[in-house]
C-alpha atoms as a PDB file:
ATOM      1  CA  UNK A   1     -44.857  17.460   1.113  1.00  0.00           C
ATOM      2  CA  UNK A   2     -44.200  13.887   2.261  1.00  0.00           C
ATOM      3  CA  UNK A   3     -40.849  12.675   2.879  1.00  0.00           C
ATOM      4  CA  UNK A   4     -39.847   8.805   2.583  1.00  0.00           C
ATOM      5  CA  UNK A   5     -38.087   7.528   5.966  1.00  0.00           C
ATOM      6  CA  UNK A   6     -34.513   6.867   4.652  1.00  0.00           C
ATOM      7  CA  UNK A   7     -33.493   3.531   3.562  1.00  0.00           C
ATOM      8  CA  UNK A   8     -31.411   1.627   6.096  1.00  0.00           C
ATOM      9  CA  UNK A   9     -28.761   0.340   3.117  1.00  0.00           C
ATOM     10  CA  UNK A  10     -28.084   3.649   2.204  1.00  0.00           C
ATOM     11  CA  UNK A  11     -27.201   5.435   6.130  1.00  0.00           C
ATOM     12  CA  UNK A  12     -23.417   6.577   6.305  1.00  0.00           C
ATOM     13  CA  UNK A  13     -23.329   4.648   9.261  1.00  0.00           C
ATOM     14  CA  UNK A  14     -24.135   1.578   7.915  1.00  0.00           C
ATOM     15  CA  UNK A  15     -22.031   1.578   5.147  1.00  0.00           C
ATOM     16  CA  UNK A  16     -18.896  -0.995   5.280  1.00  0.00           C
ATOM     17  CA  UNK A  17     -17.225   1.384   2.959  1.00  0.00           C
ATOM     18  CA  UNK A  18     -17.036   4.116   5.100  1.00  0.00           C
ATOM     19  CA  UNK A  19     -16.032   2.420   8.043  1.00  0.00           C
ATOM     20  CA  UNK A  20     -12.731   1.443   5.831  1.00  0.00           C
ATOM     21  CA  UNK A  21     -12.373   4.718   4.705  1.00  0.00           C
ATOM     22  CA  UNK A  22     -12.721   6.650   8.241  1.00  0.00           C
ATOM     23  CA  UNK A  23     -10.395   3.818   9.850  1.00  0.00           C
ATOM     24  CA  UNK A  24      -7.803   4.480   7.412  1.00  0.00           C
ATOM     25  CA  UNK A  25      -8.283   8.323   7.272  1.00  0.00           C
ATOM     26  CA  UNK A  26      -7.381   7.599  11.432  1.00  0.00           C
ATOM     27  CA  UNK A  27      -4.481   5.660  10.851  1.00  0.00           C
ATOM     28  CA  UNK A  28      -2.784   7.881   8.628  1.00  0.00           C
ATOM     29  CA  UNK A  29      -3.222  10.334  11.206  1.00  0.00           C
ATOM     30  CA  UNK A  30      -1.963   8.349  13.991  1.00  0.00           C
ATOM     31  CA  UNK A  31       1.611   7.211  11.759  1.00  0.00           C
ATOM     32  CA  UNK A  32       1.843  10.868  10.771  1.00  0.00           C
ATOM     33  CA  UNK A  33       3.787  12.091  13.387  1.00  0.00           C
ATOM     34  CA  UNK A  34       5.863   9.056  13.593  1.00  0.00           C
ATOM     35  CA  UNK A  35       7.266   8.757   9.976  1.00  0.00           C
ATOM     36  CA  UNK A  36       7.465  12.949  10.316  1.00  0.00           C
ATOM     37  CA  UNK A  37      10.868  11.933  12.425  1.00  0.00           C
ATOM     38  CA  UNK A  38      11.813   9.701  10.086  1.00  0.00           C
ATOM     39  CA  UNK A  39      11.152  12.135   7.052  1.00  0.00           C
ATOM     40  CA  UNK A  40       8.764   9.900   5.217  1.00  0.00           C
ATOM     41  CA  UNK A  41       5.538  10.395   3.846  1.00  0.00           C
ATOM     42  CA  UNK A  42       2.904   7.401   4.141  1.00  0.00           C
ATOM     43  CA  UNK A  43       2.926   6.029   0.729  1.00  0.00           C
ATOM     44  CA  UNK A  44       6.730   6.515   1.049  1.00  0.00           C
ATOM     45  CA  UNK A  45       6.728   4.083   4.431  1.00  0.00           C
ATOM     46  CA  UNK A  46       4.793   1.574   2.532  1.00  0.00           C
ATOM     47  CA  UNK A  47       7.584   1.500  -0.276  1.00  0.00           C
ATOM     48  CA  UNK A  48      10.565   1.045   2.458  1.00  0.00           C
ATOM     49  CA  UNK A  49       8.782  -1.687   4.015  1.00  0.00           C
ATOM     50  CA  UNK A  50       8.610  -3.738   0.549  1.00  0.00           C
ATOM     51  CA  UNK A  51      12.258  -2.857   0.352  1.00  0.00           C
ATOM     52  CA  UNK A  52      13.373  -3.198   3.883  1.00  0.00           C
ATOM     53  CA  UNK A  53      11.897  -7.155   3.203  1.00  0.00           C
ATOM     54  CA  UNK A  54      13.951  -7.380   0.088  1.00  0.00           C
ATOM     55  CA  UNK A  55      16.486  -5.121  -1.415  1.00  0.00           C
ATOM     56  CA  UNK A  56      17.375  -5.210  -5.545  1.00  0.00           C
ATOM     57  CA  UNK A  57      13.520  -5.741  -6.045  1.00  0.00           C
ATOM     58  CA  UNK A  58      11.606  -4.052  -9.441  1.00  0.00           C
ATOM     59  CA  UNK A  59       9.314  -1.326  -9.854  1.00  0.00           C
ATOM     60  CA  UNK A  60       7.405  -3.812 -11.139  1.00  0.00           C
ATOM     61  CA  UNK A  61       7.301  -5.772  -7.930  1.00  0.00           C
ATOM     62  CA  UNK A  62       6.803  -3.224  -5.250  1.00  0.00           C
ATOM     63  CA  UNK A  63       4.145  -1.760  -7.362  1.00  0.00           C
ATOM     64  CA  UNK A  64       2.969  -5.203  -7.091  1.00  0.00           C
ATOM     65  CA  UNK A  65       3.012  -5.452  -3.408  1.00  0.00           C
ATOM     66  CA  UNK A  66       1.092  -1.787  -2.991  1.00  0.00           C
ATOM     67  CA  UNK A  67      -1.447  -2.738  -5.424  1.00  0.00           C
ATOM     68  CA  UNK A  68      -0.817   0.331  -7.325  1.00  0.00           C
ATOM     69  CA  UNK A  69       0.726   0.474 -10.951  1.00  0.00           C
ATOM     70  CA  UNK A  70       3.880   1.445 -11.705  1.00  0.00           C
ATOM     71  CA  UNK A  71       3.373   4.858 -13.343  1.00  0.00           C
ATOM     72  CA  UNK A  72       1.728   5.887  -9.602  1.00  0.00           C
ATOM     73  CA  UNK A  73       4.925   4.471  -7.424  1.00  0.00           C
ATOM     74  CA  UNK A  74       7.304   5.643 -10.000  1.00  0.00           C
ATOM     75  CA  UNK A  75       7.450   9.825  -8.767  1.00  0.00           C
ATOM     76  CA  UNK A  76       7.157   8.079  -4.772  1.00  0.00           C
ATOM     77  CA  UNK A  77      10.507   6.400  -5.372  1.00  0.00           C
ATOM     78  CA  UNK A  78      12.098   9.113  -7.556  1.00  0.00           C
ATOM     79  CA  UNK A  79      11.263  11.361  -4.261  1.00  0.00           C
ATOM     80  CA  UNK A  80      13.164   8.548  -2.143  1.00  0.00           C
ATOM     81  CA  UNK A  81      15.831   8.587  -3.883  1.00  0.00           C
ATOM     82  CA  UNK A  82      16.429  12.219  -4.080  1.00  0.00           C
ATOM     83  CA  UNK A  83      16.160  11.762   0.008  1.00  0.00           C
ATOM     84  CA  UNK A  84      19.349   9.486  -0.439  1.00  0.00           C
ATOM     85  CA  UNK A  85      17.379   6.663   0.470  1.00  0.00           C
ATOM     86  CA  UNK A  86      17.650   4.001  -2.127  1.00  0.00           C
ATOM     87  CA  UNK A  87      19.393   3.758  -5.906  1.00  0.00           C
ATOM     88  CA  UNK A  88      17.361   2.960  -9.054  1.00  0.00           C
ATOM     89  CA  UNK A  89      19.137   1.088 -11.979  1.00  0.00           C
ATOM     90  CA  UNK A  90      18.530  -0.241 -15.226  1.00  0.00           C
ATOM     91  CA  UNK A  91      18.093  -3.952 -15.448  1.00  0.00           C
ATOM     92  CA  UNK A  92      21.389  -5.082 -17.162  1.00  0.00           C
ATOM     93  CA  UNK A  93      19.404  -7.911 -18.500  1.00  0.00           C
ATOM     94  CA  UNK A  94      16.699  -5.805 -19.986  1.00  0.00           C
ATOM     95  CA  UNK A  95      16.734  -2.185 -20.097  1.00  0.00           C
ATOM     96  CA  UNK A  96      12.916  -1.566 -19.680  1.00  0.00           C
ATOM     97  CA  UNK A  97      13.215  -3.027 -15.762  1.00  0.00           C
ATOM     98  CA  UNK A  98      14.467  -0.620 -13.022  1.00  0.00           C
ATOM     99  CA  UNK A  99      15.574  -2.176  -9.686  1.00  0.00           C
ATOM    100  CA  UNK A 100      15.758  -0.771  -6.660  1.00  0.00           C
ATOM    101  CA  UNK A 101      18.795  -0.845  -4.197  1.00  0.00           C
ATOM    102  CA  UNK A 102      19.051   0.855  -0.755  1.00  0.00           C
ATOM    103  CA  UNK A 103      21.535   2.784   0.338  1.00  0.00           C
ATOM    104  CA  UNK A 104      23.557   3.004   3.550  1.00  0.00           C
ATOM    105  CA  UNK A 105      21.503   5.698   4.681  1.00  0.00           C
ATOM    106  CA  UNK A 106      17.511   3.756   3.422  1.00  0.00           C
ATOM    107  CA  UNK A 107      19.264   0.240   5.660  1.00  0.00           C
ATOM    108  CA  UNK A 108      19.873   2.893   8.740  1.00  0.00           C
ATOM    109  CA  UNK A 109      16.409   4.235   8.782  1.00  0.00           C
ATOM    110  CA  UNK A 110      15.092   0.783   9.158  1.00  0.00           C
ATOM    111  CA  UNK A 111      16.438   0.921  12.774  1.00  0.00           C
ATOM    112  CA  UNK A 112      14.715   3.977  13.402  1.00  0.00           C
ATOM    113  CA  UNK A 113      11.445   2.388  11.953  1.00  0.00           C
ATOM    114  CA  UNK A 114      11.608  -0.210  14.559  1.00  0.00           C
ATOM    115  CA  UNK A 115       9.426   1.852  17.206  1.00  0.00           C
ATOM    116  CA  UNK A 116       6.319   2.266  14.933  1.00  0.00           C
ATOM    117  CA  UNK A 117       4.681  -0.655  15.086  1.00  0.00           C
ATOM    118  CA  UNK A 118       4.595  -0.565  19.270  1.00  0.00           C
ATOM    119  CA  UNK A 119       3.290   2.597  18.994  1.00  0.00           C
ATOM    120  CA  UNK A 120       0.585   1.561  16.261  1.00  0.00           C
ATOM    121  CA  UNK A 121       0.018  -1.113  18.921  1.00  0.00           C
ATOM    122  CA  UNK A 122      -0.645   1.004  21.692  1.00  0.00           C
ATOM    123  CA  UNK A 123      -2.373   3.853  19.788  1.00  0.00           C
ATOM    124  CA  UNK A 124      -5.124   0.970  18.276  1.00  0.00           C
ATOM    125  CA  UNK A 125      -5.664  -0.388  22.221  1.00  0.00           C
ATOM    126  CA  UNK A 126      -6.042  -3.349  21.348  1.00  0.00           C
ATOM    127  CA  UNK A 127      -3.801  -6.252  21.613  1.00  0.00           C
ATOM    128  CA  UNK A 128      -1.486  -8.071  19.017  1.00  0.00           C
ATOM    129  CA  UNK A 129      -4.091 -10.779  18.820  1.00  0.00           C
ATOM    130  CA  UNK A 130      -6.841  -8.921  18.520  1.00  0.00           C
ATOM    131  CA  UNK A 131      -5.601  -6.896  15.664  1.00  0.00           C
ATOM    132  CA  UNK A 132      -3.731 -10.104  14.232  1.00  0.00           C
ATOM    133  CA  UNK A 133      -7.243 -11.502  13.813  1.00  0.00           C
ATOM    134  CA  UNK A 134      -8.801  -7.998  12.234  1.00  0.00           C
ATOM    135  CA  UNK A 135      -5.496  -7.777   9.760  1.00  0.00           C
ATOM    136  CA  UNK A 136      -6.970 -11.565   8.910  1.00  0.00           C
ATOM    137  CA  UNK A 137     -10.319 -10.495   7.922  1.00  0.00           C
ATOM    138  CA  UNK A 138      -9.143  -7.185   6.533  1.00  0.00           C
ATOM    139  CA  UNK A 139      -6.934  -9.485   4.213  1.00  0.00           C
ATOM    140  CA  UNK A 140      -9.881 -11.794   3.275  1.00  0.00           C
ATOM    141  CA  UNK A 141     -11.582  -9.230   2.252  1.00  0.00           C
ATOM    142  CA  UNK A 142      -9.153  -7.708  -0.243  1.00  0.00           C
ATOM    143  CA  UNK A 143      -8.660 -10.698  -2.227  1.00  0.00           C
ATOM    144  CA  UNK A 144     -12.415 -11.033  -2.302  1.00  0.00           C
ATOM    145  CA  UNK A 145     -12.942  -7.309  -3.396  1.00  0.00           C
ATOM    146  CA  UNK A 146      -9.445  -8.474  -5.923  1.00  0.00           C
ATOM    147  CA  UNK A 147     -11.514 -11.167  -7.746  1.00  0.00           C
ATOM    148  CA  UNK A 148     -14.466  -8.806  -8.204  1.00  0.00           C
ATOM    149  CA  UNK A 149     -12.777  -5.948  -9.878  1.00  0.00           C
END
């Protein structure tokens, strides 16, 4: 029985996709424990950031912004709001578009949000510039991988 050496493009280790995939399984890790004192689930964090930027926005556009569709965001913001953390209306204008407001209580938890990104920071070691320039690449690369699919 002969076996072929393994091909060099097909080693875990070599593979761009899994060094994505490993990083990010990592940094969900590391904000866990953060956003578990704030009461907020990853995906959910992502959502309050889009609205933390801009409040009265669509489903539309912060499904937009996650580069998810709308039926996938839809039960995420239903869950915030059932936290008390931001209001979903009807576009008066046309009934099919919800908007989403925060409330008092989705503003107050952006001050306790403030902290995270320090401790990202310090958790990465690396500095801001460092990781300014990686985010850079990182971004390149999406709207690459965008055009293809």
């Amino acid at each position: 029985m002969t076996t072929e050496a393994p091909c060099a493009d097909l080693l875990l280790d070599n593979q761009l996709c899994f060094a994505l995939y490993s990083t990010s399984l990592l940094m969900t890790k590391v904000y866990k424990p953060l956003l578990q004192a704030l009461h907020l689930t990853y995906p959910q964090y992502l959502a309050m950031l889009v609205l933390w930027e801009g409040d009265g926005i669509t489903v539309g556009d912060i499904s937009n912004r996650l580069l998810t569709d709308p039926g996938s965001v839809t039960p995420l913001l239903k869950r915030l709001e059932s936290e008390g953390l931001l209001k979903r209306t009807r576009s008066s204008a046309d009934e099919r578009v919800v908007e989403l407001f925060l409330t008092e209580k989705g503003r107050a938890l952006h001050a306790q949000a403030r902290s995270i990104p320090s401790c990202i920071l310090t958790a990465t070691q690396q500095s801001s510039a460092e990781l300014g320039e990686l985010k850079a690449e990182l971004v390149a690369l999406r709207s690459s991988l965008q055009q293809a699919v």
